[in-house]
PDB file of N, CA and C in Angstrom:
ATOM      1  N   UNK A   1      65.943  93.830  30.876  1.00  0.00           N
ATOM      2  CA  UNK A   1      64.598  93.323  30.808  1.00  0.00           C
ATOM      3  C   UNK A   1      63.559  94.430  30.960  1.00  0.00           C
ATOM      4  N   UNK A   2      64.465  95.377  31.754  1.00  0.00           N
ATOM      5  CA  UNK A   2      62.430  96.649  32.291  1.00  0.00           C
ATOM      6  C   UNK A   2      62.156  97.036  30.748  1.00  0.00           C
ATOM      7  N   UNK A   3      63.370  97.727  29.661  1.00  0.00           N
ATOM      8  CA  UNK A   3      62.947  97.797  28.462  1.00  0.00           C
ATOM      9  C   UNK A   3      62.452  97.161  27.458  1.00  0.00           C
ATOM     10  N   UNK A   4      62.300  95.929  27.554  1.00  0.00           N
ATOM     11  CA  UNK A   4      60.663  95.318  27.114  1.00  0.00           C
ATOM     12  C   UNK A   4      59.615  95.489  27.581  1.00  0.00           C
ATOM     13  N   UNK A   5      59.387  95.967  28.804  1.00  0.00           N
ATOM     14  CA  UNK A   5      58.275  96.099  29.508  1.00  0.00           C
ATOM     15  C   UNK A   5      58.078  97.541  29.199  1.00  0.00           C
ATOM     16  N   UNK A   6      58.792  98.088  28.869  1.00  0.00           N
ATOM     17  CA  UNK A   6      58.696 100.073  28.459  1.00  0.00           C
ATOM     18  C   UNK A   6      58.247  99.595  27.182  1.00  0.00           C
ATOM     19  N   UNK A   7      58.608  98.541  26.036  1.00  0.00           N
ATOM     20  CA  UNK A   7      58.427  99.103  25.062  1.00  0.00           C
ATOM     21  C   UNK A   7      56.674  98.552  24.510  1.00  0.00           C
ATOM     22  N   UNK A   8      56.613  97.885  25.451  1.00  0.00           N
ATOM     23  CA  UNK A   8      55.494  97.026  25.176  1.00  0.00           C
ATOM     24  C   UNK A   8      53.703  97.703  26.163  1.00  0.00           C
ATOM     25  N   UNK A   9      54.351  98.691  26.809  1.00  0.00           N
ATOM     26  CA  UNK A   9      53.316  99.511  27.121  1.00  0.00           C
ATOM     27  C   UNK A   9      53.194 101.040  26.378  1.00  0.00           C
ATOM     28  N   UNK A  10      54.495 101.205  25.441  1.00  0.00           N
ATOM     29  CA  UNK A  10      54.217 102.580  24.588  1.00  0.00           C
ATOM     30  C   UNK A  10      53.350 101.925  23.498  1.00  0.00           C
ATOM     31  N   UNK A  11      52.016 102.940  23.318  1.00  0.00           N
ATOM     32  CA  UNK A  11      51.714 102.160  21.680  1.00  0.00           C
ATOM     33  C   UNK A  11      52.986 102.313  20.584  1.00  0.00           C
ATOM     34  N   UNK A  12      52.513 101.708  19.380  1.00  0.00           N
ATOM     35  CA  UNK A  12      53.248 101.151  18.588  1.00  0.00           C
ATOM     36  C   UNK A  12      53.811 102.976  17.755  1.00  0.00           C
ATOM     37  N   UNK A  13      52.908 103.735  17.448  1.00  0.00           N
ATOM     38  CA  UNK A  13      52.679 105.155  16.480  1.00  0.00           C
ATOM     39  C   UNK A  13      53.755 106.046  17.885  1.00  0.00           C
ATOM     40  N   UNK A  14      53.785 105.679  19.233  1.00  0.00           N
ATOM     41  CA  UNK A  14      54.319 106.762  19.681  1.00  0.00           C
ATOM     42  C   UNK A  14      55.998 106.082  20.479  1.00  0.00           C
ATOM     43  N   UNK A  15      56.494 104.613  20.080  1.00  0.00           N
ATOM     44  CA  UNK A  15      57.104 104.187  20.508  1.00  0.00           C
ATOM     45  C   UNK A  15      58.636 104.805  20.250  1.00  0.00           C
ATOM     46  N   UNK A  16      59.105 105.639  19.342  1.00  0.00           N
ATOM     47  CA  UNK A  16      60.059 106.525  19.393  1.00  0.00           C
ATOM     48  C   UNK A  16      60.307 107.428  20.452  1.00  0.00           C
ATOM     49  N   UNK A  17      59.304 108.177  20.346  1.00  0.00           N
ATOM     50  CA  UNK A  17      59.319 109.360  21.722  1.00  0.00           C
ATOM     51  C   UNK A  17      58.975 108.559  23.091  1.00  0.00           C
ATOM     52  N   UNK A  18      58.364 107.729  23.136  1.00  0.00           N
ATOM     53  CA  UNK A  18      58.385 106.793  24.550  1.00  0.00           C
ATOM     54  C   UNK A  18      59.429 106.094  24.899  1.00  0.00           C
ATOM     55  N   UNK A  19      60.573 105.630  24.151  1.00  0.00           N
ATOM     56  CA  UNK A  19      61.857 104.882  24.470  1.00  0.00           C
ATOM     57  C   UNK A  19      62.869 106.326  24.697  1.00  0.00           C
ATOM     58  N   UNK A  20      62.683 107.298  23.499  1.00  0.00           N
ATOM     59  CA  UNK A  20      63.208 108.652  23.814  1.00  0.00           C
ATOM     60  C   UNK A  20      63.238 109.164  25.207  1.00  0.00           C
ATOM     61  N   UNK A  21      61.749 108.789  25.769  1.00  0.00           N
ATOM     62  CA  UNK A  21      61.358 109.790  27.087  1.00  0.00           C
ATOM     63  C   UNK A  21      61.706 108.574  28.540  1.00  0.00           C
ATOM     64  N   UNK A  22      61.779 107.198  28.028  1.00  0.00           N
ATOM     65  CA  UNK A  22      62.407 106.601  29.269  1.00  0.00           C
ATOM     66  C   UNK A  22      64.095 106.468  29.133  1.00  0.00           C
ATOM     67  N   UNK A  23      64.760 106.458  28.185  1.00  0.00           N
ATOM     68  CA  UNK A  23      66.409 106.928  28.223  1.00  0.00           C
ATOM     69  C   UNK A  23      66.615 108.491  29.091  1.00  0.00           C
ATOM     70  N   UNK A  24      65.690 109.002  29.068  1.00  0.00           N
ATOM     71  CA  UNK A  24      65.974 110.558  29.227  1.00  0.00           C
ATOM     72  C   UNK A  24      66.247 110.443  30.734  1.00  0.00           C
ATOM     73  N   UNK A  25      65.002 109.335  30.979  1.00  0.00           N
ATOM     74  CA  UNK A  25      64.581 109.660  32.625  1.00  0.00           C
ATOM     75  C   UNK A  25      65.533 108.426  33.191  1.00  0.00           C
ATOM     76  N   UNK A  26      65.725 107.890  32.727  1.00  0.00           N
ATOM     77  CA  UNK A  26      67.033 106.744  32.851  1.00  0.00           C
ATOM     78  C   UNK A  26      68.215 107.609  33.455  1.00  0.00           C
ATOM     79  N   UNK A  27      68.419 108.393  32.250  1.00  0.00           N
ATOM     80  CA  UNK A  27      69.718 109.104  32.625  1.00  0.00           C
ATOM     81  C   UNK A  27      69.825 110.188  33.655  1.00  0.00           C
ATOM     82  N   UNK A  28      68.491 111.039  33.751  1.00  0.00           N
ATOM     83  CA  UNK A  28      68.481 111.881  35.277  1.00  0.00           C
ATOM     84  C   UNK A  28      68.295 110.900  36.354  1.00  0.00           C
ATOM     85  N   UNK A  29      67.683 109.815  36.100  1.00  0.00           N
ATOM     86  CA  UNK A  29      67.810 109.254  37.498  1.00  0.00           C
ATOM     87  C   UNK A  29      68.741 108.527  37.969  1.00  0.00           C
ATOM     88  N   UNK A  30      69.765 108.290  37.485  1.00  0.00           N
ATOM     89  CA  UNK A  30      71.398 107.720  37.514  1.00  0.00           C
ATOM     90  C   UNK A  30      71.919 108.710  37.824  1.00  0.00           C
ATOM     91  N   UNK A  31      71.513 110.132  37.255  1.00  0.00           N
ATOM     92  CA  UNK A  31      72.993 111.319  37.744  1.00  0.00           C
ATOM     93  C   UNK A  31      72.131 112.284  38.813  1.00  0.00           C
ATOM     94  N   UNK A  32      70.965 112.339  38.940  1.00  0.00           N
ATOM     95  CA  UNK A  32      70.354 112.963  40.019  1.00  0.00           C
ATOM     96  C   UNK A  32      70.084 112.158  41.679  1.00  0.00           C
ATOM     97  N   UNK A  33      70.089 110.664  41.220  1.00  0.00           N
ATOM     98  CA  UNK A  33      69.416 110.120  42.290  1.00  0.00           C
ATOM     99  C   UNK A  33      70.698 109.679  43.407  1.00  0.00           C
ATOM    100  N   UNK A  34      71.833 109.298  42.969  1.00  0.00           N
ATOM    101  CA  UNK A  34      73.420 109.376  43.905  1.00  0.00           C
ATOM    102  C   UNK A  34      73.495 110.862  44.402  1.00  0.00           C
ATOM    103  N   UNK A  35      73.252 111.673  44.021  1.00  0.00           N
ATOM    104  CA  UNK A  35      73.543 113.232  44.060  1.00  0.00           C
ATOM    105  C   UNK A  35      72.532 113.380  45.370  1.00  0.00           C
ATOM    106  N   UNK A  36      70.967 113.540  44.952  1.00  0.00           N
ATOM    107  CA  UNK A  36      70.485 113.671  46.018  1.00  0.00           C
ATOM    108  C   UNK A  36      70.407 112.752  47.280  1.00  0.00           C
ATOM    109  N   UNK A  37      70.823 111.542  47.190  1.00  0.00           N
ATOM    110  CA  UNK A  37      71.521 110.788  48.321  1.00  0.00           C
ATOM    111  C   UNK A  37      72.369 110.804  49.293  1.00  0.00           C
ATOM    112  N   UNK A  38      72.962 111.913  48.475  1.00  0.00           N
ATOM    113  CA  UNK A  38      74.246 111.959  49.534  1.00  0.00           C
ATOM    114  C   UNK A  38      74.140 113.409  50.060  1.00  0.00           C
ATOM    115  N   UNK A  39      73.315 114.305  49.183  1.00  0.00           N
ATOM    116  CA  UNK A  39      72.661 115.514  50.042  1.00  0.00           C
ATOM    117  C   UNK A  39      72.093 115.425  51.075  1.00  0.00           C
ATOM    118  N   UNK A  40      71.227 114.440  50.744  1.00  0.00           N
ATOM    119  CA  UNK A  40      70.379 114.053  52.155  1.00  0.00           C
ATOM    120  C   UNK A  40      71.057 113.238  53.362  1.00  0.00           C
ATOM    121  N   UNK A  41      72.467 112.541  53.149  1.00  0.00           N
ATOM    122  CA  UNK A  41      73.084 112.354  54.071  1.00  0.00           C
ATOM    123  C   UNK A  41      73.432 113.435  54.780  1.00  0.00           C
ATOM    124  N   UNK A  42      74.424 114.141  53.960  1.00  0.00           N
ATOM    125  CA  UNK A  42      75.093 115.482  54.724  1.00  0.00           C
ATOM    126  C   UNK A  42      74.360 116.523  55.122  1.00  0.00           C
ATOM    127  N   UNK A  43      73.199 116.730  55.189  1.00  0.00           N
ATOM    128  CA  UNK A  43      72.453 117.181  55.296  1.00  0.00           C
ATOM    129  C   UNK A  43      71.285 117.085  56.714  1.00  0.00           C
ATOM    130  N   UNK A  44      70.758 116.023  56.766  1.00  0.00           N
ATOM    131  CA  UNK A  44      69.728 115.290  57.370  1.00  0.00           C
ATOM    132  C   UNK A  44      70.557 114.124  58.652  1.00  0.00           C
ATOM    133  N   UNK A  45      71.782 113.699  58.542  1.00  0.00           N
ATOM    134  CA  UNK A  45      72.439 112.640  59.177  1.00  0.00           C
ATOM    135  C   UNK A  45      71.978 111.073  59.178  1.00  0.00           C
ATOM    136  N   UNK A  46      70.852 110.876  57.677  1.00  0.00           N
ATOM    137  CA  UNK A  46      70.403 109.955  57.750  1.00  0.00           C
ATOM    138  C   UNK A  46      71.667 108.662  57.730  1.00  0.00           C
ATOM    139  N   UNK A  47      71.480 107.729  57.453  1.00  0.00           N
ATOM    140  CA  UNK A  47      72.275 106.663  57.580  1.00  0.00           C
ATOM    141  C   UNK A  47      71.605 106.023  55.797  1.00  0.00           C
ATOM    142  N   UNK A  48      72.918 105.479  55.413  1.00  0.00           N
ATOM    143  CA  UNK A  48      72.368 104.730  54.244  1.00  0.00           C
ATOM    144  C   UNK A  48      71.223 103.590  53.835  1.00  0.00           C
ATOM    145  N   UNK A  49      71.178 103.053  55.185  1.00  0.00           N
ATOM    146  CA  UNK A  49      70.526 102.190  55.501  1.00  0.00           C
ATOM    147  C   UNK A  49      69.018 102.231  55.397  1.00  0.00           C
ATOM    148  N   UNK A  50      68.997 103.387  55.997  1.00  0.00           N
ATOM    149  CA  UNK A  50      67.489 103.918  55.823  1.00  0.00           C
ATOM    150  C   UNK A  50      67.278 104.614  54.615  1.00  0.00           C
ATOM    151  N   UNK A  51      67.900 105.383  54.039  1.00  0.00           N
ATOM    152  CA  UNK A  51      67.427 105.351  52.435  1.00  0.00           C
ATOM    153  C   UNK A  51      67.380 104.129  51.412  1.00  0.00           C
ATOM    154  N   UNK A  52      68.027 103.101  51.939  1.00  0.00           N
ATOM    155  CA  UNK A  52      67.691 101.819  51.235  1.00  0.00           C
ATOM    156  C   UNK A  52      66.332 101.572  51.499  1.00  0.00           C
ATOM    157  N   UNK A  53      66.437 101.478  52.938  1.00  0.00           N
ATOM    158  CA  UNK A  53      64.642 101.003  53.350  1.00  0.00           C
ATOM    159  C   UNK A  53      63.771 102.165  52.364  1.00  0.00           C
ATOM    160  N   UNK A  54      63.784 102.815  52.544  1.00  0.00           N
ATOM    161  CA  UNK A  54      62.620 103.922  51.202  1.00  0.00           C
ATOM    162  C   UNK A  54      62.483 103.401  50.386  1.00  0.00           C
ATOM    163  N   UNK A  55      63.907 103.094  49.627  1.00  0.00           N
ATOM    164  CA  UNK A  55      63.765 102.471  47.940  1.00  0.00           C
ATOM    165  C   UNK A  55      63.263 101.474  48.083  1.00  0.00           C
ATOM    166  N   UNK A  56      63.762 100.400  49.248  1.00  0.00           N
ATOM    167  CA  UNK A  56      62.985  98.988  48.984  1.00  0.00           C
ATOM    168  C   UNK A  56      61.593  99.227  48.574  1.00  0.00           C
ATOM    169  N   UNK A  57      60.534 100.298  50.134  1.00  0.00           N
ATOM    170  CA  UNK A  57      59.401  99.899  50.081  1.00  0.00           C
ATOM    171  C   UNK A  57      58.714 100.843  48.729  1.00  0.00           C
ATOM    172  N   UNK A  58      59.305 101.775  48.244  1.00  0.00           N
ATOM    173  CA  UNK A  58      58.725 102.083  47.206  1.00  0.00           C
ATOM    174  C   UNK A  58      58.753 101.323  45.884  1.00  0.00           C
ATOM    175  N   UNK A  59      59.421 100.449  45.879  1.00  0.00           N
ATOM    176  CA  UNK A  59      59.481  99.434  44.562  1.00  0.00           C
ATOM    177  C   UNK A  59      58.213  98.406  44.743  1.00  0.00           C
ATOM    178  N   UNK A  60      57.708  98.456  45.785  1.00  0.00           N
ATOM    179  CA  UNK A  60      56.606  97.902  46.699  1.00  0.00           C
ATOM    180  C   UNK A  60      55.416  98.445  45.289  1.00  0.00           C
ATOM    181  N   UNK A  61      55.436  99.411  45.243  1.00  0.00           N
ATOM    182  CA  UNK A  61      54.225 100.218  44.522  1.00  0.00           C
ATOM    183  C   UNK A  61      54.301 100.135  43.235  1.00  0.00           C
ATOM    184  N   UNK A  62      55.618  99.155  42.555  1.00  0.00           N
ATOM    185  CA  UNK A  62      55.525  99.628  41.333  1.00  0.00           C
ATOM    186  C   UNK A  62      54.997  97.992  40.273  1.00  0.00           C
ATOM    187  N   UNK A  63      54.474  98.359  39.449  1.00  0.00           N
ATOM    188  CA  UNK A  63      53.621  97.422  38.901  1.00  0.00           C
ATOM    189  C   UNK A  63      53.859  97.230  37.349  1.00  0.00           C
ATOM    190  N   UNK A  64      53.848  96.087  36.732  1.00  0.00           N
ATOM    191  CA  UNK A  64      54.282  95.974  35.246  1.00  0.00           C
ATOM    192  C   UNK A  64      53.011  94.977  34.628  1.00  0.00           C
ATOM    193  N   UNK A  65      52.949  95.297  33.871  1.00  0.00           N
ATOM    194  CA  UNK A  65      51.512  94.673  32.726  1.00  0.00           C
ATOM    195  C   UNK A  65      51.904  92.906  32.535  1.00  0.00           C
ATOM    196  N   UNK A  66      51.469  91.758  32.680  1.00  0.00           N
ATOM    197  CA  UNK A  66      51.714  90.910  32.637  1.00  0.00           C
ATOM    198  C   UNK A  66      51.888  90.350  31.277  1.00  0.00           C
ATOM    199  N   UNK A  67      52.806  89.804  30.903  1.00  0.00           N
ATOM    200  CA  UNK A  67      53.352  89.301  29.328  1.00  0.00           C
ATOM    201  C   UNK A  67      53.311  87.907  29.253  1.00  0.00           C
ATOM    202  N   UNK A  68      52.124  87.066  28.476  1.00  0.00           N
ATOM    203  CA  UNK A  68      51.946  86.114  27.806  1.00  0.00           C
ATOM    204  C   UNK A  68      52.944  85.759  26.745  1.00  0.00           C
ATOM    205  N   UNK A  69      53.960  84.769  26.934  1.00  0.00           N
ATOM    206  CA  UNK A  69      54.796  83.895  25.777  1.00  0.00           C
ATOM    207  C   UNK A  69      54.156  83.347  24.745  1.00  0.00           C
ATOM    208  N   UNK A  70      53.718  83.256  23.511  1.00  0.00           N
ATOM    209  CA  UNK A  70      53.256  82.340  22.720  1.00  0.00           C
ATOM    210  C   UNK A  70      54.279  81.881  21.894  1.00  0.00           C
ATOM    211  N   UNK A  71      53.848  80.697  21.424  1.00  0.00           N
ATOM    212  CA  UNK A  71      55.022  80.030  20.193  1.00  0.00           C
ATOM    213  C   UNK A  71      54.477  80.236  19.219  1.00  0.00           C
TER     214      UNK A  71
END
C-alpha cells in the first residue's frame, strides 16, 4: 500500500526516477537498518526494546497526503 502513496505524490513527468529513488532507499533501508541495529546493540548495551520504542515514536512524525476514492 505505502507505494501508492509514493506514487501519487511523485508528479506524473518525474514518476520514473521517483519510484527509481524510493526502491533504492527501500533497499538501503532493509540492508542498512538490521545492520545498524545490532551495532548499536553491541556496542551501546541497548536492549531491543528500546530501539523499538524509537521506531514506534518516530513513525509518530510521519505523514501521508489524504486520498479521495471516486467512482
Amino acid at each position: 500500500m505505502m507505494q501508492i502513496a509514493v506514487i501519487d505524490i511523485i508528479p506524473v513527468k518525474h514518476q520514473g526516477e521517483g519510484i527509481s529513488f524510493y526502491t533504492l532507499s527501500f533497499i538501503l533501508a532493509t540492508a542498512i537498518g538490521p545492520f545498524l541495529g545490532l551495532v548499536m546493540i553491541q556496542l551501546y548495551k541497548y536492549t531491543p526494546a528500546i530501539l523499538t520504542g524509537i521506531g514506534i515514536l518516530l513513525t509518530l512524525f510521519t505523514t501521508l497526503p489524504l486520498i479521495k476514492f471516486t467512482r
